[in-house]
PDB file of N, CA and C in Angstrom:
ATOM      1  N   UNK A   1      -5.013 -11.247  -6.570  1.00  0.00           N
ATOM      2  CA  UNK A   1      -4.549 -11.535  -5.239  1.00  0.00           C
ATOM      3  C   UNK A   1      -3.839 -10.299  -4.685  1.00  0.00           C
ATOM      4  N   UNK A   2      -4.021 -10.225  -3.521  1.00  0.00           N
ATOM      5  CA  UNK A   2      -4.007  -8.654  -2.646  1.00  0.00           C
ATOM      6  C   UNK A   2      -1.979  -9.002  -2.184  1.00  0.00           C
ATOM      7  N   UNK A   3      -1.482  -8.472  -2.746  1.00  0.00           N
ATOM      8  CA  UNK A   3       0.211  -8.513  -1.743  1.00  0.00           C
ATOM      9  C   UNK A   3       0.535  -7.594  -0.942  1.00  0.00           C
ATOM     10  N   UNK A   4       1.508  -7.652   0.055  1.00  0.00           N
ATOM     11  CA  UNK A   4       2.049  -6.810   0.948  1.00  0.00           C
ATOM     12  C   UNK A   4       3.506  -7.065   1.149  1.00  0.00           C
ATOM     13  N   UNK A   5       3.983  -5.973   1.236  1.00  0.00           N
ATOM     14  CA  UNK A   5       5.620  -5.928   1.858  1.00  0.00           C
ATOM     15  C   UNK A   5       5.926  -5.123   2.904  1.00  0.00           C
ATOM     16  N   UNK A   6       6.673  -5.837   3.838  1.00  0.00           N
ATOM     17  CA  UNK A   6       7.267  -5.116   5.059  1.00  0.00           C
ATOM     18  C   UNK A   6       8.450  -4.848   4.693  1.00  0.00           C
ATOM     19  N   UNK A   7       8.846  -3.340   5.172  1.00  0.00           N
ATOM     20  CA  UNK A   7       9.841  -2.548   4.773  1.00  0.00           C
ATOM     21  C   UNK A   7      10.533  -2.122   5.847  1.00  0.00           C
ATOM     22  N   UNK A   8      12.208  -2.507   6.393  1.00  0.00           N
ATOM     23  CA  UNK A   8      12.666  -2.326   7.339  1.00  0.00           C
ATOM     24  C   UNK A   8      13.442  -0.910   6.982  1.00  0.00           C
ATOM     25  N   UNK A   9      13.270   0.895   7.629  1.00  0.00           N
ATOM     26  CA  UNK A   9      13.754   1.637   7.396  1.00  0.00           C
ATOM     27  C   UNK A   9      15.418   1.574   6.989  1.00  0.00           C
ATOM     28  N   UNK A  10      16.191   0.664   7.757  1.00  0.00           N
ATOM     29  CA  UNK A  10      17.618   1.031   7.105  1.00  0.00           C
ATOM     30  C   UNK A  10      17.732  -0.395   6.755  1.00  0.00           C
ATOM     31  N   UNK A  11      17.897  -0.924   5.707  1.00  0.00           N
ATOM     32  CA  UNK A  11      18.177  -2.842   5.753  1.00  0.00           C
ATOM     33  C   UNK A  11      19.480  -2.148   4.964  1.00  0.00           C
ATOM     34  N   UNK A  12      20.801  -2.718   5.592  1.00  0.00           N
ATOM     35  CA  UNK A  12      21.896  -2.355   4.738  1.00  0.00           C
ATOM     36  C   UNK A  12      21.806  -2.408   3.820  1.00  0.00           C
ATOM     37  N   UNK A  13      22.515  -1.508   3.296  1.00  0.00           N
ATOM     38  CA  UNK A  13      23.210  -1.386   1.406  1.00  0.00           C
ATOM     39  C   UNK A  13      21.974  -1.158   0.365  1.00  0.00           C
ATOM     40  N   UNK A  14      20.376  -0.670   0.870  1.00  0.00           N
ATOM     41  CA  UNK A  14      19.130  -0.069   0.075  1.00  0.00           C
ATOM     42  C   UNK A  14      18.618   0.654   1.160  1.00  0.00           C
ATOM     43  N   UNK A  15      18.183   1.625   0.527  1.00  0.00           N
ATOM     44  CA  UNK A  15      17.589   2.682   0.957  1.00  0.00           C
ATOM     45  C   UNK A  15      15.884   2.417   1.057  1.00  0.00           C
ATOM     46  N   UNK A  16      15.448   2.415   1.831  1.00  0.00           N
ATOM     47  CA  UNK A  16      13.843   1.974   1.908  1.00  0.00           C
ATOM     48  C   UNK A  16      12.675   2.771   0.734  1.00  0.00           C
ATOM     49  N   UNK A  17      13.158   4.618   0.841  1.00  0.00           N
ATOM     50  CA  UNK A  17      12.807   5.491   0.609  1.00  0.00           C
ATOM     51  C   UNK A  17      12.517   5.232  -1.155  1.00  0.00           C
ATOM     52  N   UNK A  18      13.854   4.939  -1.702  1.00  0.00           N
ATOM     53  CA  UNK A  18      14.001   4.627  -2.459  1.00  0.00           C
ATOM     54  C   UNK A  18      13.334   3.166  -3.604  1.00  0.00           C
ATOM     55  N   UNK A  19      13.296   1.904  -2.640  1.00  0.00           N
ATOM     56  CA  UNK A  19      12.635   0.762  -2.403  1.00  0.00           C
ATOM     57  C   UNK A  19      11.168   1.333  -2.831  1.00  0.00           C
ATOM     58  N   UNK A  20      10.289   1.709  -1.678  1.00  0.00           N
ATOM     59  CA  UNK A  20       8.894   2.330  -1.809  1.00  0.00           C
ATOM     60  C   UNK A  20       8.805   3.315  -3.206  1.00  0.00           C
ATOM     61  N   UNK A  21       9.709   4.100  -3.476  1.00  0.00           N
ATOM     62  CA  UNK A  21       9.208   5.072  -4.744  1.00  0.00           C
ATOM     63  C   UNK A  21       9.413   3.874  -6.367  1.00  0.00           C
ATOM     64  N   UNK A  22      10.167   2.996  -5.952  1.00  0.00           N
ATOM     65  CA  UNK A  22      10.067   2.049  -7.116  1.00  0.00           C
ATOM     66  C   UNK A  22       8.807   0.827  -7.158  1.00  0.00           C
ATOM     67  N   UNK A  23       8.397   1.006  -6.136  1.00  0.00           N
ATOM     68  CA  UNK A  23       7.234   0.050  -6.143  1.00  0.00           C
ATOM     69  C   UNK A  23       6.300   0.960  -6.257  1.00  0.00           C
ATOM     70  N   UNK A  24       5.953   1.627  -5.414  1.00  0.00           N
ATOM     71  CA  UNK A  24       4.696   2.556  -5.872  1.00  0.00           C
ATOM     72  C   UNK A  24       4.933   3.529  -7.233  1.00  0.00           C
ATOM     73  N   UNK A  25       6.141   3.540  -7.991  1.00  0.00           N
ATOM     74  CA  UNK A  25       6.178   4.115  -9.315  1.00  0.00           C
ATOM     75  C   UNK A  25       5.954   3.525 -10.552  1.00  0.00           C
ATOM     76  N   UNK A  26       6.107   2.503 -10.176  1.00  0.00           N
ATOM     77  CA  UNK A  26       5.774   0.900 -11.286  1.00  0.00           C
ATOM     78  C   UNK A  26       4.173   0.105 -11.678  1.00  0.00           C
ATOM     79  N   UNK A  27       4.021   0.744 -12.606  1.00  0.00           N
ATOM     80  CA  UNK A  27       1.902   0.112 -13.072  1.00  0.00           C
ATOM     81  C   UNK A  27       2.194  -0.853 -12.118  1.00  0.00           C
ATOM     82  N   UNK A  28       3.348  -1.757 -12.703  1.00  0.00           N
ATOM     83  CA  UNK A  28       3.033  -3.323 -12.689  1.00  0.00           C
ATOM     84  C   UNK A  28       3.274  -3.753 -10.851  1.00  0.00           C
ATOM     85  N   UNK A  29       3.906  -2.988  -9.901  1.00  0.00           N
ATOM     86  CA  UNK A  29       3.925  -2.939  -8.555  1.00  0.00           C
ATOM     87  C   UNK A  29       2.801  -2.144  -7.778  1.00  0.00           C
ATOM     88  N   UNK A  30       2.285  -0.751  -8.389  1.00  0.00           N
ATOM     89  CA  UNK A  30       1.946  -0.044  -7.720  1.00  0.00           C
ATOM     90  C   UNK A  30       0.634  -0.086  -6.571  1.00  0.00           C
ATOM     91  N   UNK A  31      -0.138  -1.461  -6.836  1.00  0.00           N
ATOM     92  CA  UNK A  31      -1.089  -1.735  -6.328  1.00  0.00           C
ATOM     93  C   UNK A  31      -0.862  -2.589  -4.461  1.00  0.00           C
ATOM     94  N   UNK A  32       0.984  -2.716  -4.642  1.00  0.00           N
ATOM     95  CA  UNK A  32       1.424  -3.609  -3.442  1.00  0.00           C
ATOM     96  C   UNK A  32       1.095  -2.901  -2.320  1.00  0.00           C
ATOM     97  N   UNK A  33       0.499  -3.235  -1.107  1.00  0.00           N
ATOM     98  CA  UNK A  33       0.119  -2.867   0.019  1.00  0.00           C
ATOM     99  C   UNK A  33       1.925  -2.511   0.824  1.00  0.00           C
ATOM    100  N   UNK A  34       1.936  -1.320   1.075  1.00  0.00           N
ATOM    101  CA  UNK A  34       3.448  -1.616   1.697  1.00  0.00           C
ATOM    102  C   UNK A  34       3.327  -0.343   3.217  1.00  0.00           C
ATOM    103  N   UNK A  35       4.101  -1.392   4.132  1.00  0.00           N
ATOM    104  CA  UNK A  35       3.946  -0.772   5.556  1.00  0.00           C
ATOM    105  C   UNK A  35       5.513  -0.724   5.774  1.00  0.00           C
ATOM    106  N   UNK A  36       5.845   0.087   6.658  1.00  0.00           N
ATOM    107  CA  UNK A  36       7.667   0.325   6.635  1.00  0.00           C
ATOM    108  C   UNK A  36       7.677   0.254   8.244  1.00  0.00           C
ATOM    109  N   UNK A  37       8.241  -0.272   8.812  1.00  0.00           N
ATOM    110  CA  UNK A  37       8.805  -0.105   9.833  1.00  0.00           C
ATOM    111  C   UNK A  37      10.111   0.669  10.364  1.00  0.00           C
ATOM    112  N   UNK A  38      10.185   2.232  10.616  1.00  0.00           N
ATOM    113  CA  UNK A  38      10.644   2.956  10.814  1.00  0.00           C
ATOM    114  C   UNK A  38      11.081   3.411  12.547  1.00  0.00           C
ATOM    115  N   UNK A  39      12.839   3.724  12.473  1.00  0.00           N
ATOM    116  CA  UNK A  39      13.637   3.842  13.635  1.00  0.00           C
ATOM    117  C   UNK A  39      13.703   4.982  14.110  1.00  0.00           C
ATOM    118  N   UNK A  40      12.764   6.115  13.187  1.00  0.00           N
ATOM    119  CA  UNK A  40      12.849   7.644  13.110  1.00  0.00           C
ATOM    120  C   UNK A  40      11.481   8.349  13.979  1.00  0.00           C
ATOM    121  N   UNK A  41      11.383   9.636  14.063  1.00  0.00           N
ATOM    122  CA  UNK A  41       9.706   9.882  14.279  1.00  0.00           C
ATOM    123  C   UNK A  41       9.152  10.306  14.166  1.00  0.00           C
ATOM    124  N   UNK A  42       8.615  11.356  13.986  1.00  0.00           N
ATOM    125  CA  UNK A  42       7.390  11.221  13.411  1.00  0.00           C
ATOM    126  C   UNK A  42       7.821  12.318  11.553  1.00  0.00           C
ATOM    127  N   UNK A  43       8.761  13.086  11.963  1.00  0.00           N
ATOM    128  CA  UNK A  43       9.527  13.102  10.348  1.00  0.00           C
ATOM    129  C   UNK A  43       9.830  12.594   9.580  1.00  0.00           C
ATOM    130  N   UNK A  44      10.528  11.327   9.875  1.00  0.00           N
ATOM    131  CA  UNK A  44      10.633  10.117   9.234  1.00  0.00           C
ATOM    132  C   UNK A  44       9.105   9.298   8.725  1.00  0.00           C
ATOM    133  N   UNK A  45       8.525   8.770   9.572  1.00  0.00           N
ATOM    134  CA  UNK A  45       7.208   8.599   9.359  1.00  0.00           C
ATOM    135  C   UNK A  45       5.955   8.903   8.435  1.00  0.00           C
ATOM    136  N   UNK A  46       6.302  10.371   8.573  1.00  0.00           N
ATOM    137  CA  UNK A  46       5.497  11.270   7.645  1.00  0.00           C
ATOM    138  C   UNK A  46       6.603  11.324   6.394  1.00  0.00           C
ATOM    139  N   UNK A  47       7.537  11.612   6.209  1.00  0.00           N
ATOM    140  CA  UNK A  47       8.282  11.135   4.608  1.00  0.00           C
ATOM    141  C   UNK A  47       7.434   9.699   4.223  1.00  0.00           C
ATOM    142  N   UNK A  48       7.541   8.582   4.677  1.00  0.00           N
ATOM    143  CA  UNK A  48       6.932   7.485   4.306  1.00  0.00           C
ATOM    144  C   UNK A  48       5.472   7.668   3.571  1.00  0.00           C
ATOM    145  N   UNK A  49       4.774   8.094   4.679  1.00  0.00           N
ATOM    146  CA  UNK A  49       3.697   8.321   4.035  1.00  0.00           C
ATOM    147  C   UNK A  49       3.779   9.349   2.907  1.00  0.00           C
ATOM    148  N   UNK A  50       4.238  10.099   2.905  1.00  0.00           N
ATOM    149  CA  UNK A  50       4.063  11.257   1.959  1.00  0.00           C
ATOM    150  C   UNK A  50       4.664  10.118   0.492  1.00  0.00           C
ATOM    151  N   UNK A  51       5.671   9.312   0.539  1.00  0.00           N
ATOM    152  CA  UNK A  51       6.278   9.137  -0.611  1.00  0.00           C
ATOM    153  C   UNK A  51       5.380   7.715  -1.116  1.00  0.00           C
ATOM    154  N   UNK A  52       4.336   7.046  -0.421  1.00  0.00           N
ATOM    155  CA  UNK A  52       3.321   6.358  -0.829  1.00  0.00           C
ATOM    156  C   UNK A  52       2.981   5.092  -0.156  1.00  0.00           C
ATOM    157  N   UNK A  53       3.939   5.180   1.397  1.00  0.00           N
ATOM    158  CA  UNK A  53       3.871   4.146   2.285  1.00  0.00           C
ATOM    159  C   UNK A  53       2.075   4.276   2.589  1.00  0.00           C
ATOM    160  N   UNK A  54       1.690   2.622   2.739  1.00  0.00           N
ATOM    161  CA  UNK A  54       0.241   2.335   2.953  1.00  0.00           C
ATOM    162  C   UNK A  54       0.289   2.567   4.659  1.00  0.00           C
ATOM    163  N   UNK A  55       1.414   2.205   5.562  1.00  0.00           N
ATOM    164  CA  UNK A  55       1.063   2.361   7.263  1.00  0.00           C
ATOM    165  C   UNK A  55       2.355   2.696   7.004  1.00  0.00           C
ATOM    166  N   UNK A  56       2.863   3.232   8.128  1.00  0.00           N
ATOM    167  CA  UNK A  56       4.177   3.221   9.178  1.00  0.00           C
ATOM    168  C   UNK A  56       4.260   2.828  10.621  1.00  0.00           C
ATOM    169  N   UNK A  57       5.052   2.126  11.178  1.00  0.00           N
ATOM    170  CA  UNK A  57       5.398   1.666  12.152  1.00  0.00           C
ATOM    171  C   UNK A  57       5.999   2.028  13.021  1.00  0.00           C
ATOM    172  N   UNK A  58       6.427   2.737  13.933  1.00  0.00           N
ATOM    173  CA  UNK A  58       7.740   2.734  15.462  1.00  0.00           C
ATOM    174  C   UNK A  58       8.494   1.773  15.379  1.00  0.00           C
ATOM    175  N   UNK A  59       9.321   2.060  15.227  1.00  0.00           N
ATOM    176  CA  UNK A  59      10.723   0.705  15.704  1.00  0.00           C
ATOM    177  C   UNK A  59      10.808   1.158  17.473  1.00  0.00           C
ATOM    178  N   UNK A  60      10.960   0.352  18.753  1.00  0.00           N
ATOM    179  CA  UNK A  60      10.467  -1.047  18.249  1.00  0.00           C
ATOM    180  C   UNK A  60       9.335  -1.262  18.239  1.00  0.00           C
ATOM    181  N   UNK A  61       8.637  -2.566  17.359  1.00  0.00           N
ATOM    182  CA  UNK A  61       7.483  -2.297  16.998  1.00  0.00           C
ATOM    183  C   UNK A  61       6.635  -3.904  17.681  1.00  0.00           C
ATOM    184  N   UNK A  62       5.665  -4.105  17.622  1.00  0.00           N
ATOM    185  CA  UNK A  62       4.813  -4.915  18.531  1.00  0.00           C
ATOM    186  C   UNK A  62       4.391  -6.162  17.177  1.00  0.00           C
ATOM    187  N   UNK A  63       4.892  -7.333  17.463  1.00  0.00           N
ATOM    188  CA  UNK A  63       4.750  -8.441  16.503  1.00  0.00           C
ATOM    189  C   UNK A  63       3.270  -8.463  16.005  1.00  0.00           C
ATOM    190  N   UNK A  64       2.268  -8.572  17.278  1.00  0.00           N
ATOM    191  CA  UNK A  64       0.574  -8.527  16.644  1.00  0.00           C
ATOM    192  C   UNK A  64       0.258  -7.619  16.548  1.00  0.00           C
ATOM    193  N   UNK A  65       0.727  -6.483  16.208  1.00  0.00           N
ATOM    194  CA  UNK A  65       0.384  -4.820  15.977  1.00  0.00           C
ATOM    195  C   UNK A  65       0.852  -4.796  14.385  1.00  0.00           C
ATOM    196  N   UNK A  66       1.517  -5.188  14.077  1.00  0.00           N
ATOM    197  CA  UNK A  66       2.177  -4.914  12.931  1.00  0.00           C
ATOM    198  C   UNK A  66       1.484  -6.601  12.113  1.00  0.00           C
ATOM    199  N   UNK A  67       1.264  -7.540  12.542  1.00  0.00           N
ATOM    200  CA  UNK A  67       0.188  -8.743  11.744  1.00  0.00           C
ATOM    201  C   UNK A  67      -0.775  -8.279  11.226  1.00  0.00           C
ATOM    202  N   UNK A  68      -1.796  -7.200  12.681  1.00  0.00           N
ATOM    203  CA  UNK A  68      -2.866  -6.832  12.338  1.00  0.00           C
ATOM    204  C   UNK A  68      -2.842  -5.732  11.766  1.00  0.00           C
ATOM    205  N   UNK A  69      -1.709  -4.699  11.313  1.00  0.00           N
ATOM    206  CA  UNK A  69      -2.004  -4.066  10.088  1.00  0.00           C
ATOM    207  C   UNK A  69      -1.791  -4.690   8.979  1.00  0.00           C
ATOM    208  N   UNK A  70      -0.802  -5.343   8.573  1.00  0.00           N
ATOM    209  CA  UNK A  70      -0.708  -6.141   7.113  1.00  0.00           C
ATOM    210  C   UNK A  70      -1.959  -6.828   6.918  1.00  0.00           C
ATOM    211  N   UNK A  71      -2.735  -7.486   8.124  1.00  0.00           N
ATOM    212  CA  UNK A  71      -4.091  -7.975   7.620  1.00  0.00           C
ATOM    213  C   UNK A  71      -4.830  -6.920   7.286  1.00  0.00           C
ATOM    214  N   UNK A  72      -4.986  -6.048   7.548  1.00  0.00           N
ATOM    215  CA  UNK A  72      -5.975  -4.595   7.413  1.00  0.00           C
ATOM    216  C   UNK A  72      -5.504  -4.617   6.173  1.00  0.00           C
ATOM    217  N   UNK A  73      -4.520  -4.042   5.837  1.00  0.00           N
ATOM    218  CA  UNK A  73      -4.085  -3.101   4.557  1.00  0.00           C
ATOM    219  C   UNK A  73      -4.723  -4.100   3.506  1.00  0.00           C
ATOM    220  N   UNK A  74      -4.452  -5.673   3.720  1.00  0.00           N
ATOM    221  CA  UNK A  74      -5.121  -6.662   2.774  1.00  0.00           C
ATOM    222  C   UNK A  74      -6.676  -6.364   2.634  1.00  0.00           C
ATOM    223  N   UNK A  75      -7.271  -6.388   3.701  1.00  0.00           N
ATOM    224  CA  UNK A  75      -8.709  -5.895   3.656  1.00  0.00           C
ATOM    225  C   UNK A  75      -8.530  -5.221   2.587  1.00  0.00           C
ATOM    226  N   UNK A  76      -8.124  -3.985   3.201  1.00  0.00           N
ATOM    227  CA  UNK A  76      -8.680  -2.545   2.673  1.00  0.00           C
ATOM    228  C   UNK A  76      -8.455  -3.557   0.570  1.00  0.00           C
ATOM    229  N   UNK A  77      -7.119  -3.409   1.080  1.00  0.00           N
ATOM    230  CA  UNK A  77      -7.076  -3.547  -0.808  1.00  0.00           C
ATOM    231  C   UNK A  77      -8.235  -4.394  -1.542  1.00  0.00           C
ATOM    232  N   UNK A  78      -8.801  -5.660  -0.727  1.00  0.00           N
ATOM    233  CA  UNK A  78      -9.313  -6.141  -1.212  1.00  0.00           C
ATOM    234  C   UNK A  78     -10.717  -5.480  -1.582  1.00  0.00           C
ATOM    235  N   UNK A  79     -11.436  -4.615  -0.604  1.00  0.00           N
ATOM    236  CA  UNK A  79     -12.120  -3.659  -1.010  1.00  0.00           C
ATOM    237  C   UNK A  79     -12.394  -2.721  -1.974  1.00  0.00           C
ATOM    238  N   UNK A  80     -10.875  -2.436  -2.279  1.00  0.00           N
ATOM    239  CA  UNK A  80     -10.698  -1.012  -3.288  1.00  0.00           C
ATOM    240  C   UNK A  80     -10.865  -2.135  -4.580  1.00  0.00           C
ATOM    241  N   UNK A  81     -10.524  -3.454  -5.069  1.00  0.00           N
ATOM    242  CA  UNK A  81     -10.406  -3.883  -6.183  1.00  0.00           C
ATOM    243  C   UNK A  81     -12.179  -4.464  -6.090  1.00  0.00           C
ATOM    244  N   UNK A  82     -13.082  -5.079  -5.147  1.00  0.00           N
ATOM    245  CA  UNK A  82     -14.012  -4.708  -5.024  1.00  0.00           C
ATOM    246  C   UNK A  82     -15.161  -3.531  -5.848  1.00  0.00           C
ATOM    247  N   UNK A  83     -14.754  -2.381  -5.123  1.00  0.00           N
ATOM    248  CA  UNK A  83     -14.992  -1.391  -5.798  1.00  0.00           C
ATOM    249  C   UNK A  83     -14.744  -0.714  -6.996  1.00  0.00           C
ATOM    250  N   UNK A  84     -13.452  -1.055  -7.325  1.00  0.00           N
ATOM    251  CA  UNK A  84     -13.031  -0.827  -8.861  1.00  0.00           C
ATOM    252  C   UNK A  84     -13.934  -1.964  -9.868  1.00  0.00           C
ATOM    253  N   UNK A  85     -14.198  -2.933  -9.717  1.00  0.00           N
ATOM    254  CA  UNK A  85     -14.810  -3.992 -10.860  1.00  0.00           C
ATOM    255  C   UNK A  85     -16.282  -3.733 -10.711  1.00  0.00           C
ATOM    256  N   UNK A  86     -17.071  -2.986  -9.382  1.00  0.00           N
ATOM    257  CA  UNK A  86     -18.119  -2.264  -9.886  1.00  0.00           C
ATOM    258  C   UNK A  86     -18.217  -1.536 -10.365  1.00  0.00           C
ATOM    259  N   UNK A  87     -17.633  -0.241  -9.864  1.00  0.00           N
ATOM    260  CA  UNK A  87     -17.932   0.944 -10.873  1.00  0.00           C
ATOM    261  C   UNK A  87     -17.267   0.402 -12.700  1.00  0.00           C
ATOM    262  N   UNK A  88     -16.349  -0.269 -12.653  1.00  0.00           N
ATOM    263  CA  UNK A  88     -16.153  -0.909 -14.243  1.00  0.00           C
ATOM    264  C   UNK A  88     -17.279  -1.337 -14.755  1.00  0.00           C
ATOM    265  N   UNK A  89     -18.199  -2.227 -13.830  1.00  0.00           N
ATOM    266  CA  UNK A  89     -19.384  -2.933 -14.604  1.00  0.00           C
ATOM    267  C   UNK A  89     -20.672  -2.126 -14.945  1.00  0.00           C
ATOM    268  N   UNK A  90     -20.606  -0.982 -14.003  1.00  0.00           N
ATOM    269  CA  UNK A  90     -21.245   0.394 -14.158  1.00  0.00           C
ATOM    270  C   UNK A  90     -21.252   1.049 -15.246  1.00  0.00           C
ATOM    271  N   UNK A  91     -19.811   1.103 -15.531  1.00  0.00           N
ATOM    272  CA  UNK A  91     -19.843   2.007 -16.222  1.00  0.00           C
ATOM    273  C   UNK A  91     -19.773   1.383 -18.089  1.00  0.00           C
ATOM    274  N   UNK A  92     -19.676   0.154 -17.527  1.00  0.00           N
ATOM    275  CA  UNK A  92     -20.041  -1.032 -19.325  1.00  0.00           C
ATOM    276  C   UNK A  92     -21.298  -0.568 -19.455  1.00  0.00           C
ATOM    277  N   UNK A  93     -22.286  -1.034 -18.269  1.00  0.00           N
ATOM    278  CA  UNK A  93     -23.972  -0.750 -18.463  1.00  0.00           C
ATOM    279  C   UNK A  93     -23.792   0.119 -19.080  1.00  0.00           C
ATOM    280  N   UNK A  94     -23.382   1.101 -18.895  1.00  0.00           N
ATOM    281  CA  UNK A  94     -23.475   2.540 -19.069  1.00  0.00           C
ATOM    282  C   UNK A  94     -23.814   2.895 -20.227  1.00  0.00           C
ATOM    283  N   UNK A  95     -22.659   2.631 -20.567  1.00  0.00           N
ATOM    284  CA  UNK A  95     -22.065   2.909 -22.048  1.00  0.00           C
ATOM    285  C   UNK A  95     -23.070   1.685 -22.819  1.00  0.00           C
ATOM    286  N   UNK A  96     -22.991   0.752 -22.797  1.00  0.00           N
ATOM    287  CA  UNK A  96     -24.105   0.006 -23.480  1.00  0.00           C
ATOM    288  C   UNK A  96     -25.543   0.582 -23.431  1.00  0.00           C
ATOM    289  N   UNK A  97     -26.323   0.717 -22.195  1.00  0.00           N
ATOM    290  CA  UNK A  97     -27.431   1.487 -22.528  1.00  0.00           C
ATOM    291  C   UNK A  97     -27.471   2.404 -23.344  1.00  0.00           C
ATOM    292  N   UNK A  98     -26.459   3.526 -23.866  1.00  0.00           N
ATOM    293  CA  UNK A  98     -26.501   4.434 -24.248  1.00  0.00           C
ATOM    294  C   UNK A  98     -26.241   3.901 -25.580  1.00  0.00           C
ATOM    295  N   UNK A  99     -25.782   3.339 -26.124  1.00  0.00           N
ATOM    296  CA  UNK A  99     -25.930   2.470 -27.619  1.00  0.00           C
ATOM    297  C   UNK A  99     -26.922   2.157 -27.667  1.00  0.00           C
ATOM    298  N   UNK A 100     -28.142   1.775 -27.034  1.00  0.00           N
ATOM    299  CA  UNK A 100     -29.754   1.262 -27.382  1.00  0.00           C
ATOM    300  C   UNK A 100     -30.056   2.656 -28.138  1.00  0.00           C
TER     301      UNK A 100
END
């Protein structure tokens, strides 16, 4: 199952920056779809992305603008795990043919 988290740039008393490098640093998190909604611009923004944010946002930000990326980012992921369990089954053939 595909997850997502919305990430508010300053939520008192945690650091977002910080937040995102523990989820995207963690096997067991790293697959979470995560979009930040950021008060900064486009410096701020680009830190996000650079540190492994999936979108970034403008504060203020547009309620069905920001739905329809968390639905996207779900897409997408669901795609990439898609694609990962083929090339896996690919690459079983693979390796099995090559044992004949």
């Amino acid at each position: 199952m595909a997850s997502a988290v919305v990430l508010g740039a300053n939520p008192p008393q945690l650091d977002c920056c910080d937040l995102l490098s523990e989820i995207k640093g963690s096997e067991r998190t790293q697959n979470i779809r995560v979009v930040i909604l950021s008060p900064g611009g486009s410096a701020v923004r680009t830190r996000g992305l650079d540190l492994g944010a999936d979108d970034v946002l403008s504060l203020p930000f547009d309620a069905h603008e920001l739905l329809s990326r968390v639905r996207w980012q779900l897409r997408n992921r669901h795609a990439i795990e898609e694609f990962r369990q083929q090339a896996h089954t690919v690459e079983e053939n693979r390796n099995a043919a090559s044992r004949w």
